[in-house]
Protein backbone atom coordinates (compact mmCIF):
# COMPACT_ATOMS: atom_id res chain seq x y z
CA UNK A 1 69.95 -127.12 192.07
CA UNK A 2 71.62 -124.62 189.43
CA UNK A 3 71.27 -121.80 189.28
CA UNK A 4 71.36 -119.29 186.29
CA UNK A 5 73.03 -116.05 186.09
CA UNK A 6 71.02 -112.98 185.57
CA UNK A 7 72.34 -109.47 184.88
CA UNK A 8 71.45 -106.69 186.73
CA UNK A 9 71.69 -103.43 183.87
CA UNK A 10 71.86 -100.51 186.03
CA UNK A 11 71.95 -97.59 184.10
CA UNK A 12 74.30 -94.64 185.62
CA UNK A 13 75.14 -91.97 182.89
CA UNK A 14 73.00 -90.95 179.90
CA UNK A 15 75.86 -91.04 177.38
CA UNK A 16 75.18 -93.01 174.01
CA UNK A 17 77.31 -95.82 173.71
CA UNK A 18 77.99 -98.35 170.41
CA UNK A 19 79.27 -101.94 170.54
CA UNK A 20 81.71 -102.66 167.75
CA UNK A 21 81.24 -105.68 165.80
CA UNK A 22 83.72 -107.21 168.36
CA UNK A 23 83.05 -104.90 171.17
CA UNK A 24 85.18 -105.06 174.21
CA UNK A 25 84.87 -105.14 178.14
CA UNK A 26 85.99 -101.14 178.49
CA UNK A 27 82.80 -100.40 176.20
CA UNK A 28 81.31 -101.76 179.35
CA UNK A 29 82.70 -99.37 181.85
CA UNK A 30 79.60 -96.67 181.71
CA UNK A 31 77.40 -98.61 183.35
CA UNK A 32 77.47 -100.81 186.49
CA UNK A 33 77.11 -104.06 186.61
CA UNK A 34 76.02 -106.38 189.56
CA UNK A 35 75.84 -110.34 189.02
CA UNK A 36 73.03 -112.10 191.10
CA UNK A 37 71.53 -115.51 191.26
CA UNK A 38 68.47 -116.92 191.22
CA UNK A 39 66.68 -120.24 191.19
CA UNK A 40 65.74 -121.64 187.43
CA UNK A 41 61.96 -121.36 186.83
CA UNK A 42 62.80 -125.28 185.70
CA UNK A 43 63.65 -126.90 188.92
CA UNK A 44 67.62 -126.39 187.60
CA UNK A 45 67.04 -126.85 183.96
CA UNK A 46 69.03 -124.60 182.10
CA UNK A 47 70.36 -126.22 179.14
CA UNK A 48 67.21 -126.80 177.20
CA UNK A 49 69.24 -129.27 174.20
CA UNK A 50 67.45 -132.01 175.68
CA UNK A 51 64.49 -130.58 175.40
CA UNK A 52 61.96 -131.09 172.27
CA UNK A 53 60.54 -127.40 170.91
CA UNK A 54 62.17 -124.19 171.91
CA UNK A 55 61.90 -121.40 174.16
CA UNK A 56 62.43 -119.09 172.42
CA UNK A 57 61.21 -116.67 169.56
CA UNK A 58 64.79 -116.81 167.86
CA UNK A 59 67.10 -119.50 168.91
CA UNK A 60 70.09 -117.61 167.76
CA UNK A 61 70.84 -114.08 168.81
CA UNK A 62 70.41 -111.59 166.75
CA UNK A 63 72.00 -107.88 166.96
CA UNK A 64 69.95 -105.09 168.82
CA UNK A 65 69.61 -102.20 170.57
CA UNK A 66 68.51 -101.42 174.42
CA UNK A 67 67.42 -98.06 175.37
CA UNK A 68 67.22 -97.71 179.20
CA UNK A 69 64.95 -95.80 181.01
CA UNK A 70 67.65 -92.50 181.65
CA UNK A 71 67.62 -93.13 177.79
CA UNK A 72 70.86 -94.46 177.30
CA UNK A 73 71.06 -96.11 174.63
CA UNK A 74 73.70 -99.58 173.80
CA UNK A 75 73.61 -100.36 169.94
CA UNK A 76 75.10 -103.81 168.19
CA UNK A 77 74.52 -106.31 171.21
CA UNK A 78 73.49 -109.95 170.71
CA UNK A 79 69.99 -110.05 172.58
CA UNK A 80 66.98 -113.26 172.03
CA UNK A 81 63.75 -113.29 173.78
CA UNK A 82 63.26 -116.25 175.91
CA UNK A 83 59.58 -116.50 175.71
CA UNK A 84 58.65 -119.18 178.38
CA UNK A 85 61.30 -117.17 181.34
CA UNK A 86 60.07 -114.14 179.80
CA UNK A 87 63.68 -112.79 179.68
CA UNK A 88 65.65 -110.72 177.29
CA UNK A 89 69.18 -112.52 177.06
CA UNK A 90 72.17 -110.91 176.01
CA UNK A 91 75.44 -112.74 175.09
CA UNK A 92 78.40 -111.74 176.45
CA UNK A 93 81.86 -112.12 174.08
CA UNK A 94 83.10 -115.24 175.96
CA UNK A 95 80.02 -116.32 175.14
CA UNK A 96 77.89 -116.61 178.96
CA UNK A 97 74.29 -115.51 178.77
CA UNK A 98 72.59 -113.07 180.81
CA UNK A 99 69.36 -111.62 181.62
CA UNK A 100 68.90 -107.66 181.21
CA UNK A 101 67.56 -106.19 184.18
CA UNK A 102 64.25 -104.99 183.24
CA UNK A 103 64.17 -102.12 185.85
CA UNK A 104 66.17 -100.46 183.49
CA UNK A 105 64.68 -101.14 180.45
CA UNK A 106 62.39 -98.60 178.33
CA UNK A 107 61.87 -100.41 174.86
CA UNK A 108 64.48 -102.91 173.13
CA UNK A 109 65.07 -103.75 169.45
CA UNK A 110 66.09 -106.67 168.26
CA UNK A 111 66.40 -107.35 164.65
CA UNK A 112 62.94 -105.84 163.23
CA UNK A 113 61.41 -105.94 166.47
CA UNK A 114 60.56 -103.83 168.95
CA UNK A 115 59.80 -105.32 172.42
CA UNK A 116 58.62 -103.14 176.08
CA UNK A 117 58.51 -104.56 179.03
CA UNK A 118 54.73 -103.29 180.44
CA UNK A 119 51.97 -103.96 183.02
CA UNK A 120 49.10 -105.28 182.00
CA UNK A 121 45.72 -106.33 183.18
CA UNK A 122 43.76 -109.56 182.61
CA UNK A 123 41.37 -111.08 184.64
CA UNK A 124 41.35 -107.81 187.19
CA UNK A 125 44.97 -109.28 187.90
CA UNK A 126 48.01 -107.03 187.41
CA UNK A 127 51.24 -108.74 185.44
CA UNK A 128 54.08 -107.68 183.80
CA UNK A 129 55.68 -109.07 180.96
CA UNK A 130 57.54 -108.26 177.47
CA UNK A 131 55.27 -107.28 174.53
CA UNK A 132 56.23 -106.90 170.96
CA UNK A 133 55.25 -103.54 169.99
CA UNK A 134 53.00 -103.92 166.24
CA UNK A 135 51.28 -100.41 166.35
CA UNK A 136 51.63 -96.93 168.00
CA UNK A 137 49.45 -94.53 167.91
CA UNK A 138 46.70 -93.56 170.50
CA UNK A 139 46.10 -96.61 171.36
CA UNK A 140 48.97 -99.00 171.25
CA UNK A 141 49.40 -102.54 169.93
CA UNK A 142 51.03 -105.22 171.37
CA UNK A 143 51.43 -108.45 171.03
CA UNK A 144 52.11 -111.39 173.92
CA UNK A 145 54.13 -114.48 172.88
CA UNK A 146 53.22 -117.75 174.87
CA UNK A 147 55.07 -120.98 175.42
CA UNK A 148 54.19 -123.16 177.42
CA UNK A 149 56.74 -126.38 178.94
CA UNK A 150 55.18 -129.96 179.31
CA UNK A 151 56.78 -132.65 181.44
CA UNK A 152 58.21 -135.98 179.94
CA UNK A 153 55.32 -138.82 180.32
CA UNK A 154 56.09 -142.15 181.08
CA UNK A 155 54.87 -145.08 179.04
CA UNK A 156 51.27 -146.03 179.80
CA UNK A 157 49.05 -148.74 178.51
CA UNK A 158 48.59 -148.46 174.65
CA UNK A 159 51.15 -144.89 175.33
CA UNK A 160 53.77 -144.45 174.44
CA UNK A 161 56.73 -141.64 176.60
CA UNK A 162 56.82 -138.29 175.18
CA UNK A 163 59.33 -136.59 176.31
CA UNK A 164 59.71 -132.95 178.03
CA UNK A 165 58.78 -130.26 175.38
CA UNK A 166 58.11 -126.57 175.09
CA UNK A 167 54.72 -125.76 173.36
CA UNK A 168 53.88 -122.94 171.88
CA UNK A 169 51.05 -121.16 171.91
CA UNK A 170 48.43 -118.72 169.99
CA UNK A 171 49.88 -115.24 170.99
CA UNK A 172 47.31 -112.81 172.68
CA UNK A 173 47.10 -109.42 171.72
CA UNK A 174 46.23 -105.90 173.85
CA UNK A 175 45.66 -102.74 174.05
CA UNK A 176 47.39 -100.01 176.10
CA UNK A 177 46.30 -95.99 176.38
CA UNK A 178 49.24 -93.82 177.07
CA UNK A 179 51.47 -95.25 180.55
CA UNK A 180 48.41 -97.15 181.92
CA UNK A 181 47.85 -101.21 182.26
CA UNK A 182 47.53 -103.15 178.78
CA UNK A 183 44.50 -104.94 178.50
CA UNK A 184 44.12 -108.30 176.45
CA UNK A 185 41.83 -108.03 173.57
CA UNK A 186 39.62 -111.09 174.34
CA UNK A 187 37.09 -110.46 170.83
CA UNK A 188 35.19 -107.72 168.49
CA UNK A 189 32.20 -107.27 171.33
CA UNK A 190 34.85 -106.12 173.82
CA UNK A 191 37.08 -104.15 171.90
CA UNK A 192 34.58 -102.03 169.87
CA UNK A 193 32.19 -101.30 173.81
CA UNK A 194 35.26 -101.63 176.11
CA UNK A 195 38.37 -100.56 174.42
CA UNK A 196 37.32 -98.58 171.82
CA UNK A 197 33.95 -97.33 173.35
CA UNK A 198 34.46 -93.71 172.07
CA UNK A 199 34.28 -94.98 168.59
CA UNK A 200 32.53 -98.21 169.43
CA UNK A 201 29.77 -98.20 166.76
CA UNK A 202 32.54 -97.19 164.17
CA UNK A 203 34.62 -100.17 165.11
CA UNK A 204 32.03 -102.48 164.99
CA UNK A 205 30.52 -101.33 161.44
CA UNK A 206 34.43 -101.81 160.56
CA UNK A 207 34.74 -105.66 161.46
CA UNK A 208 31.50 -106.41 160.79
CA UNK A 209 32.07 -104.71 156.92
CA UNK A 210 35.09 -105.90 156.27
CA UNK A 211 34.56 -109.38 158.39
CA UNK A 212 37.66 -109.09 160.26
CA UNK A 213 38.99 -111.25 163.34
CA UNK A 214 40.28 -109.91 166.56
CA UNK A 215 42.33 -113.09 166.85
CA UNK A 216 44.55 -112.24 163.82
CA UNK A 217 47.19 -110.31 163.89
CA UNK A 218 46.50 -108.75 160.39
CA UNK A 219 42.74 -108.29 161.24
CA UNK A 220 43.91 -106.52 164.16
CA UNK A 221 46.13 -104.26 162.87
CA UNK A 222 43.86 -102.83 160.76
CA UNK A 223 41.01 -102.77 162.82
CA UNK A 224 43.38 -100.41 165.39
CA UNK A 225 44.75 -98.42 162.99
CA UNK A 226 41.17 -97.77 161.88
CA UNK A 227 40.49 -96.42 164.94
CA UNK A 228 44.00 -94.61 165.37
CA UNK A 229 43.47 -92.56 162.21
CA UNK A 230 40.32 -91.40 162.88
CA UNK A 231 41.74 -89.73 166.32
């Protein structure tokens, strides 16, 4: 089986270093590096050109910055989000991809973006993942990218093959007070007596007035900065 490469960031001064536009190994030498392995979450599959869809919410890599968690931060890197590992890759100068460790990680940028990798509750089950970051304020926004990866079908009766494919998926968006779990914002009933109870019958006159959905992402931002100005 391969096996993919996955870089372990370790973070060990709090100096701010830059990339150059070519940036070279000795821009490297501030931190520590440590190269593990692990087993592919695709039984081997790395190399996804043979698969239909993509993984990822860029295919090309796009310059960004990583601020780690002694707040050190590394500026002009080539980073993508691989949405179904739920990895941040970064690509070296000779071209190899790695994973950044996301021990070390506090918030990343890439392009426009800004991404944290948080805990979050659903279902009274505790996860972790990467969430973009649409809002700050008291409450935080985030949203949760989803793709999913379907197996190649043989031919059946009156079917024809499809072949493997990544799918994605409506993004889910939560909540998250301060350092504690996210929570996923599963509709208007929830958010205004759950999430927002303190201003509950404030968010709820809100959506109702101005018929908003908690399901899009426009809808949503205004619905929490509603509630984030009135703090």
């Amino acid at each position: 089986m391969k096996k993919t490469t996955v870089l372990i960031l370790s973070i060990i001064c709090g100096a701010t270093i830059t990339f150059a536009q070519n940036y070279p190994s000795k821009s490297l030498e501030e931190f520590h590096f440590s190269v593990l392995t692990e087993k592919s979450r695709m039984g081997g599959q790395y190399d996804y050109s043979s698969i239909q869809g993509s993984p990822f919410l860029n295919n090309e890599f796009v310059k960004g910055e990583v601020t780690s968690t002694s707040n050190t931060i590394v500026s002009d890197v080539p980073l993508r989000y691989n949405i179904y590992a739920d990895e941040i890759e970064y690509e070296e100068k000779d071209k190899k991809t790695f994973y950044l460790d996301k021990s070390t990680v506090k918030n990343i940028k890439i392009g426009g973006s800004e991404f944290i990798y948080k805990a979050y509750l659903l279902n009274n089950k505790l996860g972790r993942s990467y969430f973009e970051v649409l809002l700050r304020g008291k409450a935080t926004l985030l949203k949760q990218y989803r793709v999913n990866f379907e197996d190649a079908k043989p031919a059946k009766a009156y079917e024809d093959p499809s072949p493997a494919r990544f799918k994605t998926s409506k993004p889910d968006f939560y909540i998250a007070f301060g350092d504690a779990e996210a929570k996923r914002i599963s509709g208007a009933k929830q958010l205004s007596e759950e999430l927002f109870s303190d201003k509950g019958t404030e968010i709820a006159g809100f959506i109702k007035k101005n018929k908003l959905k908690t399901g899009d992402q426009e809808d949503i931002v205004r619905i929490v900065q509603f509630y984030n100005e009135g703090q």
